[in-house]
N, C-alpha and C. Protein backbone atom coordinates (compact mmCIF):
# COMPACT_ATOMS: atom_id res chain seq x y z
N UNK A 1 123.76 77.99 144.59
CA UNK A 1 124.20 79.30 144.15
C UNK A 1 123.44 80.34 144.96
N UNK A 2 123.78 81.15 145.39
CA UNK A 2 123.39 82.73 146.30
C UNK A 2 123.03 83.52 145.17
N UNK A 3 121.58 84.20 145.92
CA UNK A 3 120.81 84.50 145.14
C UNK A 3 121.63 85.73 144.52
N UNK A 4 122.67 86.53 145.08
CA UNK A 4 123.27 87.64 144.52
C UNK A 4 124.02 86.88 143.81
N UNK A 5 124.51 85.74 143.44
CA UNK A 5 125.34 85.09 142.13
C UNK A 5 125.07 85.03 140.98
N UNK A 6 123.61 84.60 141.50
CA UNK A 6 122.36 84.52 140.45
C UNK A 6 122.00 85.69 139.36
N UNK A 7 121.88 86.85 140.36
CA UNK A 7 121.84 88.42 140.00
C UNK A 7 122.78 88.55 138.76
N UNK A 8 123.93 88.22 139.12
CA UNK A 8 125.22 88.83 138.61
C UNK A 8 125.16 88.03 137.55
N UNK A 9 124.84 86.98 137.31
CA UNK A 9 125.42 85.28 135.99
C UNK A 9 124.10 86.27 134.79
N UNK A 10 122.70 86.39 135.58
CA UNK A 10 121.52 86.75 134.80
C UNK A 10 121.95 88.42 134.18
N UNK A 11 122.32 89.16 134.91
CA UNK A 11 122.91 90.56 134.21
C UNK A 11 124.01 90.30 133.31
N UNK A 12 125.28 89.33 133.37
CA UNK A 12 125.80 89.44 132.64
C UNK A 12 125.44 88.90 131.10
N UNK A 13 124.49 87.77 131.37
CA UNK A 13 123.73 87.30 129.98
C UNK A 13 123.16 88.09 129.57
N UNK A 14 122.60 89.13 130.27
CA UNK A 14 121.64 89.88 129.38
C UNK A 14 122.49 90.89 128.94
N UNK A 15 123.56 91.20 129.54
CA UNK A 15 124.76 92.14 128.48
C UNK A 15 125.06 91.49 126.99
N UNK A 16 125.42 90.12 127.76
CA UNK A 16 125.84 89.43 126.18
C UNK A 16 124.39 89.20 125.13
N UNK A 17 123.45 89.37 125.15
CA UNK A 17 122.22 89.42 124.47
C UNK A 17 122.42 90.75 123.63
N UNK A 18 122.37 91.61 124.61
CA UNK A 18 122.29 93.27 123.94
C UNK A 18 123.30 93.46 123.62
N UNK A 19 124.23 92.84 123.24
CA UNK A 19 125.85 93.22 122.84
C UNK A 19 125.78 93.06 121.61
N UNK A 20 125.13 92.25 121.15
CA UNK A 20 124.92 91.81 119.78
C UNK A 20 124.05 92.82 119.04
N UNK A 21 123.25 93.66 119.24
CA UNK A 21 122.68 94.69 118.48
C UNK A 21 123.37 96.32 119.22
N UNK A 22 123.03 96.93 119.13
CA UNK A 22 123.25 98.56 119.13
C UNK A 22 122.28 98.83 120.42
N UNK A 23 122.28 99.34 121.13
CA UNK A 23 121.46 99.79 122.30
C UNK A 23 120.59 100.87 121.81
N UNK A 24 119.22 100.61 121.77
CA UNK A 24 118.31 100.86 121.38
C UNK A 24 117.31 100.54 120.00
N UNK A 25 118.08 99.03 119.54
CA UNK A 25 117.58 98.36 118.65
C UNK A 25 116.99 97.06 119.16
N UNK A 26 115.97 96.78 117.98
CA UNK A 26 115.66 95.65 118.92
C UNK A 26 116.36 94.11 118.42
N UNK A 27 117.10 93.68 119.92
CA UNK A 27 117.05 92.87 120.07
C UNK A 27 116.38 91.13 120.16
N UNK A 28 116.38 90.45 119.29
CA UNK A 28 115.32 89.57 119.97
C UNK A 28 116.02 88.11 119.01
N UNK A 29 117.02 87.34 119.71
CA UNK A 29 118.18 86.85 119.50
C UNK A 29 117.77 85.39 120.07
N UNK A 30 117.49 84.27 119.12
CA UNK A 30 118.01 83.27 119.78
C UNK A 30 119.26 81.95 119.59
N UNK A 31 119.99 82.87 118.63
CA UNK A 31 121.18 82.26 118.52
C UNK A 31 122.65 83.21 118.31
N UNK A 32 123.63 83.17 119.06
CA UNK A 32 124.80 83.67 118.36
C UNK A 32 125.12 84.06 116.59
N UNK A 33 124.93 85.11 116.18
CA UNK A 33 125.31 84.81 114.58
C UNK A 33 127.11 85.59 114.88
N UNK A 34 127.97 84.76 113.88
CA UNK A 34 129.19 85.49 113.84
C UNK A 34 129.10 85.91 112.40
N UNK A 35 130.02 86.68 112.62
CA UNK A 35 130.09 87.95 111.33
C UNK A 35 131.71 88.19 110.63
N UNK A 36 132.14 87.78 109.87
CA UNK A 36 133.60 87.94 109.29
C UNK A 36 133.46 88.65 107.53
N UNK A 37 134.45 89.01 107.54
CA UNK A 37 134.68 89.20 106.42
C UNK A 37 136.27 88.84 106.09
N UNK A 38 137.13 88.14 106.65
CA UNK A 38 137.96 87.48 106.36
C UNK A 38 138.22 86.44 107.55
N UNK A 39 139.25 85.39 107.72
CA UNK A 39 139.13 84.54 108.28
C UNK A 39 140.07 84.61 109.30
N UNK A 40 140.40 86.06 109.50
CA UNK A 40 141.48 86.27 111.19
C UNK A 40 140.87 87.09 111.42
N UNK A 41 139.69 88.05 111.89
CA UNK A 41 139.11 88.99 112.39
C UNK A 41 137.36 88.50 112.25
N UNK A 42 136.84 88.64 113.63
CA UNK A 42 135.94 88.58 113.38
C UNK A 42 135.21 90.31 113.42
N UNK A 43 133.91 90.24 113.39
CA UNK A 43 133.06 91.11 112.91
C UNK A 43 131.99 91.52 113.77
N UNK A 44 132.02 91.28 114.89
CA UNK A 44 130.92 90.79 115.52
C UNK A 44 131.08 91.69 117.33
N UNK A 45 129.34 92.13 117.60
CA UNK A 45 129.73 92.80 118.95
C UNK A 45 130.37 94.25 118.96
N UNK A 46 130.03 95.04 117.72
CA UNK A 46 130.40 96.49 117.71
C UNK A 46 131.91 96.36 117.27
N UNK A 47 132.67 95.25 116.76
CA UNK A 47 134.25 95.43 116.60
C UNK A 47 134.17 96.71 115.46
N UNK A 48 135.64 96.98 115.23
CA UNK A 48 135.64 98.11 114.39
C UNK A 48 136.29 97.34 113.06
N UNK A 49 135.80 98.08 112.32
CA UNK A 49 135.93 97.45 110.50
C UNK A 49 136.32 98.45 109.86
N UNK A 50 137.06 98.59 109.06
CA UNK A 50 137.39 99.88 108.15
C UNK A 50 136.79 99.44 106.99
N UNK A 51 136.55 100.65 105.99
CA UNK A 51 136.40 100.90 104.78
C UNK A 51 136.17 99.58 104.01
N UNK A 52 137.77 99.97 103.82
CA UNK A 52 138.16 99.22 102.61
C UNK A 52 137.69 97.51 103.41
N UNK A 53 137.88 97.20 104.12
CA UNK A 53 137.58 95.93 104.80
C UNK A 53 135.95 95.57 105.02
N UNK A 54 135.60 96.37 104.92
CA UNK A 54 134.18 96.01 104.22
C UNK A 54 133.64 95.98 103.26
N UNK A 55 134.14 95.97 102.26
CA UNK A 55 133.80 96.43 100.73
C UNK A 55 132.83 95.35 99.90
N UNK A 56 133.23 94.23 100.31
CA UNK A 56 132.59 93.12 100.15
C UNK A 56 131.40 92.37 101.05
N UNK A 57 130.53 92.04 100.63
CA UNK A 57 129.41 91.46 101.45
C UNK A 57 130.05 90.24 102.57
N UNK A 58 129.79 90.72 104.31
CA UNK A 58 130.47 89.63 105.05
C UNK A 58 129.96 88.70 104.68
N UNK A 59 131.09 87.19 105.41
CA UNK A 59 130.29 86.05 105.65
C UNK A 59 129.35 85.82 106.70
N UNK A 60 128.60 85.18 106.70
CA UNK A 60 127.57 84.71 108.05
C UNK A 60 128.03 83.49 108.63
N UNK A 61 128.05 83.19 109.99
CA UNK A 61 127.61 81.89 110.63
C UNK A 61 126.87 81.62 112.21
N UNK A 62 127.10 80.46 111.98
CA UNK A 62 126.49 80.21 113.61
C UNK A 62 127.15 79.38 114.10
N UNK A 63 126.82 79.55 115.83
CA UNK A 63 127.88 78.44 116.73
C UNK A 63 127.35 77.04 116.62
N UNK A 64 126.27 76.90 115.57
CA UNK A 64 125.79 75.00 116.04
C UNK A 64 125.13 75.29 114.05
N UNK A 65 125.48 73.51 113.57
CA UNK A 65 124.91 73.18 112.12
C UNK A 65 123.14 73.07 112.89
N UNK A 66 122.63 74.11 111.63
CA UNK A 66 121.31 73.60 111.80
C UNK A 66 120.75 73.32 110.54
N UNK A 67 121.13 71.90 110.22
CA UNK A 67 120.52 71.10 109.26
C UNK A 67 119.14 71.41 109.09
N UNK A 68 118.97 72.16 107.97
CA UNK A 68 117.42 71.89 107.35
C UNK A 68 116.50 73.10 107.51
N UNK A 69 117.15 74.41 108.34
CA UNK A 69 117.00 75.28 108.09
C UNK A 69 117.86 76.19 107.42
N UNK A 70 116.39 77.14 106.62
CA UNK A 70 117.08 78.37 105.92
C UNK A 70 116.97 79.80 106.12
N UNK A 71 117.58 80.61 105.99
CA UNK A 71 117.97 82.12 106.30
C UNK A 71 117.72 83.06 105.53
N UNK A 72 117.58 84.17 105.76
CA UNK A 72 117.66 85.49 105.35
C UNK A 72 118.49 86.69 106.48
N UNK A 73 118.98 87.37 105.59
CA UNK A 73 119.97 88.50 106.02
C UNK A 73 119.53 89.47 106.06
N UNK A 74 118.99 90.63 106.37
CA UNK A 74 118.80 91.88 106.09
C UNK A 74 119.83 92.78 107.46
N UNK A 75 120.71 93.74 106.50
CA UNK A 75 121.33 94.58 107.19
C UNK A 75 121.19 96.32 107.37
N UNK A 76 121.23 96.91 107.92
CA UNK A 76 120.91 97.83 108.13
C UNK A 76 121.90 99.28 108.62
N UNK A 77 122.09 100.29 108.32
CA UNK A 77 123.08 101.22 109.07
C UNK A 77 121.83 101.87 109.73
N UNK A 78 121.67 101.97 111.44
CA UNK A 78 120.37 103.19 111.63
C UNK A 78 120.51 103.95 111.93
N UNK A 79 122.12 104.58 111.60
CA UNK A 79 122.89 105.96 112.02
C UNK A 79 123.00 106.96 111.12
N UNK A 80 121.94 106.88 109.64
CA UNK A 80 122.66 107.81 108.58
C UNK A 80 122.37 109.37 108.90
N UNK A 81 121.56 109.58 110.16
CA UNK A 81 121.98 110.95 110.50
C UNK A 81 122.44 110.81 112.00
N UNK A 82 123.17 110.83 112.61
CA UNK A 82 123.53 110.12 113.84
C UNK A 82 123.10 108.96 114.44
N UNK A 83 123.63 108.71 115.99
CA UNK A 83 123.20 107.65 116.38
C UNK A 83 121.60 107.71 116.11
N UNK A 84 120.31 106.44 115.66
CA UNK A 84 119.42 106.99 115.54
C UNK A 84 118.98 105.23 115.99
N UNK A 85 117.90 105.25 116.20
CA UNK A 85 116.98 104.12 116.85
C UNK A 85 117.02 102.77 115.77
N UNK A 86 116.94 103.05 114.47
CA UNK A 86 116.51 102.31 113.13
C UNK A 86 115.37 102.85 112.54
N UNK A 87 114.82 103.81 113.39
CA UNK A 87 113.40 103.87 112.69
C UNK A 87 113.53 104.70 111.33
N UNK A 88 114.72 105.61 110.98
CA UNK A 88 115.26 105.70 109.46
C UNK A 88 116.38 105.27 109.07
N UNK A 89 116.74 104.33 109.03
CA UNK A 89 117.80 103.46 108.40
C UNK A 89 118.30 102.63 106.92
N UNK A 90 119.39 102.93 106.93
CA UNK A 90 119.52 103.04 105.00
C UNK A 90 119.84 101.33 105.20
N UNK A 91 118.81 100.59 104.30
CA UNK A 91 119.27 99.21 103.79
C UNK A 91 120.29 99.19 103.43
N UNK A 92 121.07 98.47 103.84
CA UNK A 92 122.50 97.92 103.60
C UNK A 92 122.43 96.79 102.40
N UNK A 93 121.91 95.66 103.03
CA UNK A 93 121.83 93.98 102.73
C UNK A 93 120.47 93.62 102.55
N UNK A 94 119.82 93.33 101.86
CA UNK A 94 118.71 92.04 102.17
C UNK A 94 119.12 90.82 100.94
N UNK A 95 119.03 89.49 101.19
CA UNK A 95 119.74 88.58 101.14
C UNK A 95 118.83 87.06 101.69
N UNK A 96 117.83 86.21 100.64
CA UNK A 96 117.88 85.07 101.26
C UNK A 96 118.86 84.09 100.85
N UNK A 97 117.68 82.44 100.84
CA UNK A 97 118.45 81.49 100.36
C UNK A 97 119.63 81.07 101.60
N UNK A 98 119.64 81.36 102.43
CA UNK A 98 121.14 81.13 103.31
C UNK A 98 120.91 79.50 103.80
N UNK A 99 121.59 78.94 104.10
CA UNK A 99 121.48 77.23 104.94
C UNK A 99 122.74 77.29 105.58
N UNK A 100 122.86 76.62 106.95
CA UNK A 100 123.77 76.12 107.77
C UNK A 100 124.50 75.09 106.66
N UNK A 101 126.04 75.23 106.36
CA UNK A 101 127.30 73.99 106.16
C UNK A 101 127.10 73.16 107.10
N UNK A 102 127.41 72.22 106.55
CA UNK A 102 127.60 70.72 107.82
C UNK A 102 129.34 70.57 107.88
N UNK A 103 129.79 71.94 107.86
CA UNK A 103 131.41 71.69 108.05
C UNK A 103 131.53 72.95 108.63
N UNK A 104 131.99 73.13 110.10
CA UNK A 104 132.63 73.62 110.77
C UNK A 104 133.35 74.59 110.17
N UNK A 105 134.24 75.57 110.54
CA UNK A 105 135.39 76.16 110.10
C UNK A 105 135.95 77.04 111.18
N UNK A 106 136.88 77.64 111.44
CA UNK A 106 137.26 78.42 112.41
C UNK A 106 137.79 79.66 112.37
N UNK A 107 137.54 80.59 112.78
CA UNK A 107 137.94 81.92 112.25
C UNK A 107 138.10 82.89 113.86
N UNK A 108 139.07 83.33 113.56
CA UNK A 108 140.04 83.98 114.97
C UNK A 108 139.60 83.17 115.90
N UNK A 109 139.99 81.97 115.79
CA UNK A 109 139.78 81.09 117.12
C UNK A 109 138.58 80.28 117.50
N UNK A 110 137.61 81.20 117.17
CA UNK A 110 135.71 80.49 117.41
C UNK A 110 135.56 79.40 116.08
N UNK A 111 134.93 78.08 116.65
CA UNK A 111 134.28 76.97 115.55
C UNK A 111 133.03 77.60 115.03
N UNK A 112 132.63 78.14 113.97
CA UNK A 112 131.20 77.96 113.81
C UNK A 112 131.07 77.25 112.18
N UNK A 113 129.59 77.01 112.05
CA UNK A 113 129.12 77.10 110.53
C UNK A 113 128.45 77.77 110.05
N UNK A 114 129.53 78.41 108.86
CA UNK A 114 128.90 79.66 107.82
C UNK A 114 127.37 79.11 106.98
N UNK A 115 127.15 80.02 106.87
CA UNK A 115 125.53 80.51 106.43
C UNK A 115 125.99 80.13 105.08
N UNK A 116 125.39 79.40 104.00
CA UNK A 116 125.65 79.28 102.18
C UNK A 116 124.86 79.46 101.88
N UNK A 117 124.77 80.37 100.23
CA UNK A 117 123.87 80.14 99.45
C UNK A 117 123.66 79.13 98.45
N UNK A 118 123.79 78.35 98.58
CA UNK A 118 124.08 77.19 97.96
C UNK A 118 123.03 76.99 96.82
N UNK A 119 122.13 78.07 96.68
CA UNK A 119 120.78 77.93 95.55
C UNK A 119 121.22 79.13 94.88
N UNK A 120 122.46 79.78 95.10
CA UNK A 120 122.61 81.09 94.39
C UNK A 120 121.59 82.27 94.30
N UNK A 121 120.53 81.72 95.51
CA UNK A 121 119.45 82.99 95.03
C UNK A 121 119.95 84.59 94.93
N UNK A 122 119.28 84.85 94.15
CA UNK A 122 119.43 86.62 93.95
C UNK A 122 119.04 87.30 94.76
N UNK A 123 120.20 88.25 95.10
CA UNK A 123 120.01 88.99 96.78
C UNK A 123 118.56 90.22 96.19
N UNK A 124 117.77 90.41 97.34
CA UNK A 124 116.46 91.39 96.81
C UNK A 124 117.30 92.73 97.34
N UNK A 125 118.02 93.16 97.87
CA UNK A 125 119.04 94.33 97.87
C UNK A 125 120.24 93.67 97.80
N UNK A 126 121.00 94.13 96.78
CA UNK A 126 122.33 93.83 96.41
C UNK A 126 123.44 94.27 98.01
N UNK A 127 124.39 94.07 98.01
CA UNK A 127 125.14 94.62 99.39
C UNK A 127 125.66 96.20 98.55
N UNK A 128 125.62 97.00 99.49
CA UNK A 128 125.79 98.42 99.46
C UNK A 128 126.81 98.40 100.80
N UNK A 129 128.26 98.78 100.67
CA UNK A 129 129.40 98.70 101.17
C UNK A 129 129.15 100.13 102.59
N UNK A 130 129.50 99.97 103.46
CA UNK A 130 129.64 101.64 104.26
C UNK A 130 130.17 102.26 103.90
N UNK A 131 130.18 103.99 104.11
CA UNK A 131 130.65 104.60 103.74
C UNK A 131 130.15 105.97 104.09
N UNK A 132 130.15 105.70 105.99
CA UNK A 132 130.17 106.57 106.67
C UNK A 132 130.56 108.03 105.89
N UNK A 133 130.35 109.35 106.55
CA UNK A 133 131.09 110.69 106.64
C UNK A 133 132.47 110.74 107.10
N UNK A 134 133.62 111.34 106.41
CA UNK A 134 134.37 111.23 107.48
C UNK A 134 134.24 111.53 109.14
N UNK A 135 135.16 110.69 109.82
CA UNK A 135 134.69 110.50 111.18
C UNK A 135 133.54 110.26 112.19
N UNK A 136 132.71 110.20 111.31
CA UNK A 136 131.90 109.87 111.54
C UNK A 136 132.13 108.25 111.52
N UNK A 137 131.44 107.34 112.97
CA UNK A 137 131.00 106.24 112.91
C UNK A 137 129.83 105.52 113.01
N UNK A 138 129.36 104.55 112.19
CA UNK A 138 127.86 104.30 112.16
C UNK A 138 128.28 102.50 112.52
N UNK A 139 126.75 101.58 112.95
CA UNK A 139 126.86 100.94 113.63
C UNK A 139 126.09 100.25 112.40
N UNK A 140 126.84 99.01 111.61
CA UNK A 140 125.84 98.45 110.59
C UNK A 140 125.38 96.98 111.42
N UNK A 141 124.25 97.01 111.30
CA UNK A 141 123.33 95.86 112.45
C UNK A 141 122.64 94.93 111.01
N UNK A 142 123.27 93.49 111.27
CA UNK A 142 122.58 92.59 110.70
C UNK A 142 122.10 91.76 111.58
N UNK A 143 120.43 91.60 110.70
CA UNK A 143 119.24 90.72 111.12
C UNK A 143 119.40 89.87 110.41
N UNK A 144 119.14 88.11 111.48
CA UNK A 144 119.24 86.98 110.58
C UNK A 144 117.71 86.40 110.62
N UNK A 145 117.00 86.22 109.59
CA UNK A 145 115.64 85.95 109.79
C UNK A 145 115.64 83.89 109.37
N UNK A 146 114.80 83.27 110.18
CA UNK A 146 114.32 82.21 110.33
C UNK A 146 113.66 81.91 109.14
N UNK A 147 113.68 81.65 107.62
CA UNK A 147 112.53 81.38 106.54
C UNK A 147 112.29 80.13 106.44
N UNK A 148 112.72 79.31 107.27
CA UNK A 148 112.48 77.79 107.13
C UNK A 148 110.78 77.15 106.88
N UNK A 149 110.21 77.98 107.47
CA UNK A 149 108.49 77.87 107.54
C UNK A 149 107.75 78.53 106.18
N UNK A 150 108.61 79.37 105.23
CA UNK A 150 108.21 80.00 104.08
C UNK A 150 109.09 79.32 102.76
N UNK A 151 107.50 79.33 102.04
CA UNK A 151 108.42 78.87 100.68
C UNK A 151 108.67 79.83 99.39
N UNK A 152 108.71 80.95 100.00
CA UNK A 152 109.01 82.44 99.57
C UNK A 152 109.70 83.41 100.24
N UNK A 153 110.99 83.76 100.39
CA UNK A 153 110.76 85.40 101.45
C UNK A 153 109.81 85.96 101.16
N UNK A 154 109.18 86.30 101.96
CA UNK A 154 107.79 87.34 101.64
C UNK A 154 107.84 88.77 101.69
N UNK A 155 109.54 89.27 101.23
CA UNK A 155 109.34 90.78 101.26
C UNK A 155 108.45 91.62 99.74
N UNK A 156 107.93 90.39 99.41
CA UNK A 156 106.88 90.97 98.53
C UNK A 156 105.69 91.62 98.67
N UNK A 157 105.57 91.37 100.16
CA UNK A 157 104.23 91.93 100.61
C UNK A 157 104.79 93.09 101.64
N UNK A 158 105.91 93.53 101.68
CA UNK A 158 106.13 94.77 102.24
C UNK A 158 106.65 95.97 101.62
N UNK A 159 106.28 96.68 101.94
CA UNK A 159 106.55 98.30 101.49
C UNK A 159 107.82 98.78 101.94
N UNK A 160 108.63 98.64 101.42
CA UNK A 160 109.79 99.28 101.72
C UNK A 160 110.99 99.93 100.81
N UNK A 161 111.62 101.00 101.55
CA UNK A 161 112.81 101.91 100.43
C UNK A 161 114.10 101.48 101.04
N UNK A 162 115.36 101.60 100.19
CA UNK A 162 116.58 101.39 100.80
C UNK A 162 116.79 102.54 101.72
N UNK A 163 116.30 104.11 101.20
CA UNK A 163 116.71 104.86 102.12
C UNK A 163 116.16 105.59 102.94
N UNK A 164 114.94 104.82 103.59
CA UNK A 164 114.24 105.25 105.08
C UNK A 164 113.77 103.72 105.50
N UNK A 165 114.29 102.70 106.09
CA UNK A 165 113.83 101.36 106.03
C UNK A 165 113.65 101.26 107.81
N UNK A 166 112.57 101.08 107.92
CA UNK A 166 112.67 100.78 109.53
C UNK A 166 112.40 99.36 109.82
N UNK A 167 113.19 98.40 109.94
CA UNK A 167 113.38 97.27 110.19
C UNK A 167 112.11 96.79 111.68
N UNK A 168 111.50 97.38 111.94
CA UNK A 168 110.48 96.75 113.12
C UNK A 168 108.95 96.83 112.17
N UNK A 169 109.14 98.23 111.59
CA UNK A 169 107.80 97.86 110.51
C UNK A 169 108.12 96.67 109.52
N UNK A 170 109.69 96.72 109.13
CA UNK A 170 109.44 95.98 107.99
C UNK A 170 109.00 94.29 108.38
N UNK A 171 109.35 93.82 109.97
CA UNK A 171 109.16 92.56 110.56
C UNK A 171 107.74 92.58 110.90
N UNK A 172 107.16 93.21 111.01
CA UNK A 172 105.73 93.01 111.53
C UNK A 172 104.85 92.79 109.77
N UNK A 173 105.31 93.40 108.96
CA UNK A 173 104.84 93.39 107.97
C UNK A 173 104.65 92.58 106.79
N UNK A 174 106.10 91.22 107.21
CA UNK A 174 105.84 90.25 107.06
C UNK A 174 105.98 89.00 107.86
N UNK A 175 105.52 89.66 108.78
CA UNK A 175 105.24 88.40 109.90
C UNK A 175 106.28 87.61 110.70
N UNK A 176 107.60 88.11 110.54
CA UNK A 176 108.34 87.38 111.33
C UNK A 176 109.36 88.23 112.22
N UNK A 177 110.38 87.49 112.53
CA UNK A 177 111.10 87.92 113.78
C UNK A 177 111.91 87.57 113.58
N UNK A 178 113.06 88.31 114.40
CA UNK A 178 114.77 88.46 114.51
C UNK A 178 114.99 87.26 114.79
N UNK A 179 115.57 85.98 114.37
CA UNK A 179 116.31 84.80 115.02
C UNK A 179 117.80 85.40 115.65
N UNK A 180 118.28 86.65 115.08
CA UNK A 180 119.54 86.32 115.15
C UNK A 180 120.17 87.49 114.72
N UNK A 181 120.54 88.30 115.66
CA UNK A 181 121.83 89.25 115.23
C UNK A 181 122.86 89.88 115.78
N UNK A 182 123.50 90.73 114.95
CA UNK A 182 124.81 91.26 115.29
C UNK A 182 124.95 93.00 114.69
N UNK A 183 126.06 93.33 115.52
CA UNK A 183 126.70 94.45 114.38
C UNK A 183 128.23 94.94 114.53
N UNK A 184 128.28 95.45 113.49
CA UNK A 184 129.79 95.95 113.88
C UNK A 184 130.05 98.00 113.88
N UNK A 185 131.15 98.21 113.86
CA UNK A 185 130.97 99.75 113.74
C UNK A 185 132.11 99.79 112.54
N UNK A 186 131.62 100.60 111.19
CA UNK A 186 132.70 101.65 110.55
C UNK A 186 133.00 102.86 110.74
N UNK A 187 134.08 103.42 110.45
CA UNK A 187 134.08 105.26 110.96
C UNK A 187 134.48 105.88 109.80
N UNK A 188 133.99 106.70 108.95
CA UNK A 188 134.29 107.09 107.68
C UNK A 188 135.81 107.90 107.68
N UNK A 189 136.28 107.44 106.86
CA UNK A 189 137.89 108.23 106.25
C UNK A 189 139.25 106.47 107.18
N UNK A 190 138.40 105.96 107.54
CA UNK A 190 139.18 104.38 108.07
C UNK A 190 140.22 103.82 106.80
């Protein structure tokens, strides 16, 4: 391969890396998560979602079963006064308990396996639906966190409000890191 091939294969991965969050969030991704909320549209990569089509908490998955680990969700809008970094961002989602299905499924075309709660745990923020300004569009960014190593989510030991949540304090604060995310865009009056 020529080293300008090289150039081009490595820039375009790193598009598809940062495609998955909002430009100027942080990124730090080591798996595809897909994002649906019904099973002919996906959710995922800034697509556009209306209203009413979000009303309900999406589903989660991933492109590979990973037997034996478990998840947490936390979602975020970091636009509630324009485009804004995250550093004031209204909690959307927080959500453990998640595990990889060992059954496939397919949704607009892509194989993955959805995220279950299969322990029914109780979400520590309930889902709070968008509901942008009119015309206004905001960019809701879900973080998939790795808890496989904890036998607690530990957002007990962090300080945090639904409506100024900065998702980089809230990761340092309990010690872990982004495995995995996405977002999509709503535009209020959709």
């Amino acid at each position: 391969m020529k080293a300008g091939s090289f150039t081009l294969v490595a820039t375009a991965l790193v598009g598809m890396t940062s495609a998955m969050t909002p430009s100027g969030l942080i990124p730090s991704n080591k798996e595809n998560m897909t994002v649906f909320f019904n099973t002919s549209a996906l959710a995922t990569n800034g697509a556009a979602v209306t209203i009413a089509g979000a009303k309900t908490a999406p589903m989660l998955a991933l492109d590979k079963n990973l037997a034996g680990q478990t998840f947490a969700v936390v979602m975020i809008d970091p636009d509630p006064k324009g485009v804004g970094n995250g550093s004031d961002a209204i909690l959307h989602w927080m959500q453990d308990g998640f595990s990889s299905s060992a059954t496939s499924v397919t949704i607009a075309g892509k194989t993955v396996f959805p995220l279950v709660n299969t322990k029914n745990t109780t979400a520590v923020e309930t889902y709070l639906s968008p509901g942008p300004p009119v015309g206004s569009t905001h960019r809701y960014t879900q973080y998939l966190l790795d808890t496989t190593s904890k036998t607690t989510f530990p957002q007990a030991g962090a300080n945090f409000s639904r409506g100024s949540f900065t998702i980089e304090t809230f990761l340092q604060q309990i010690n872990m890191t982004a495995f995995s995310a996405n977002f999509f865009n709503v535009t209020g009056g959709t």
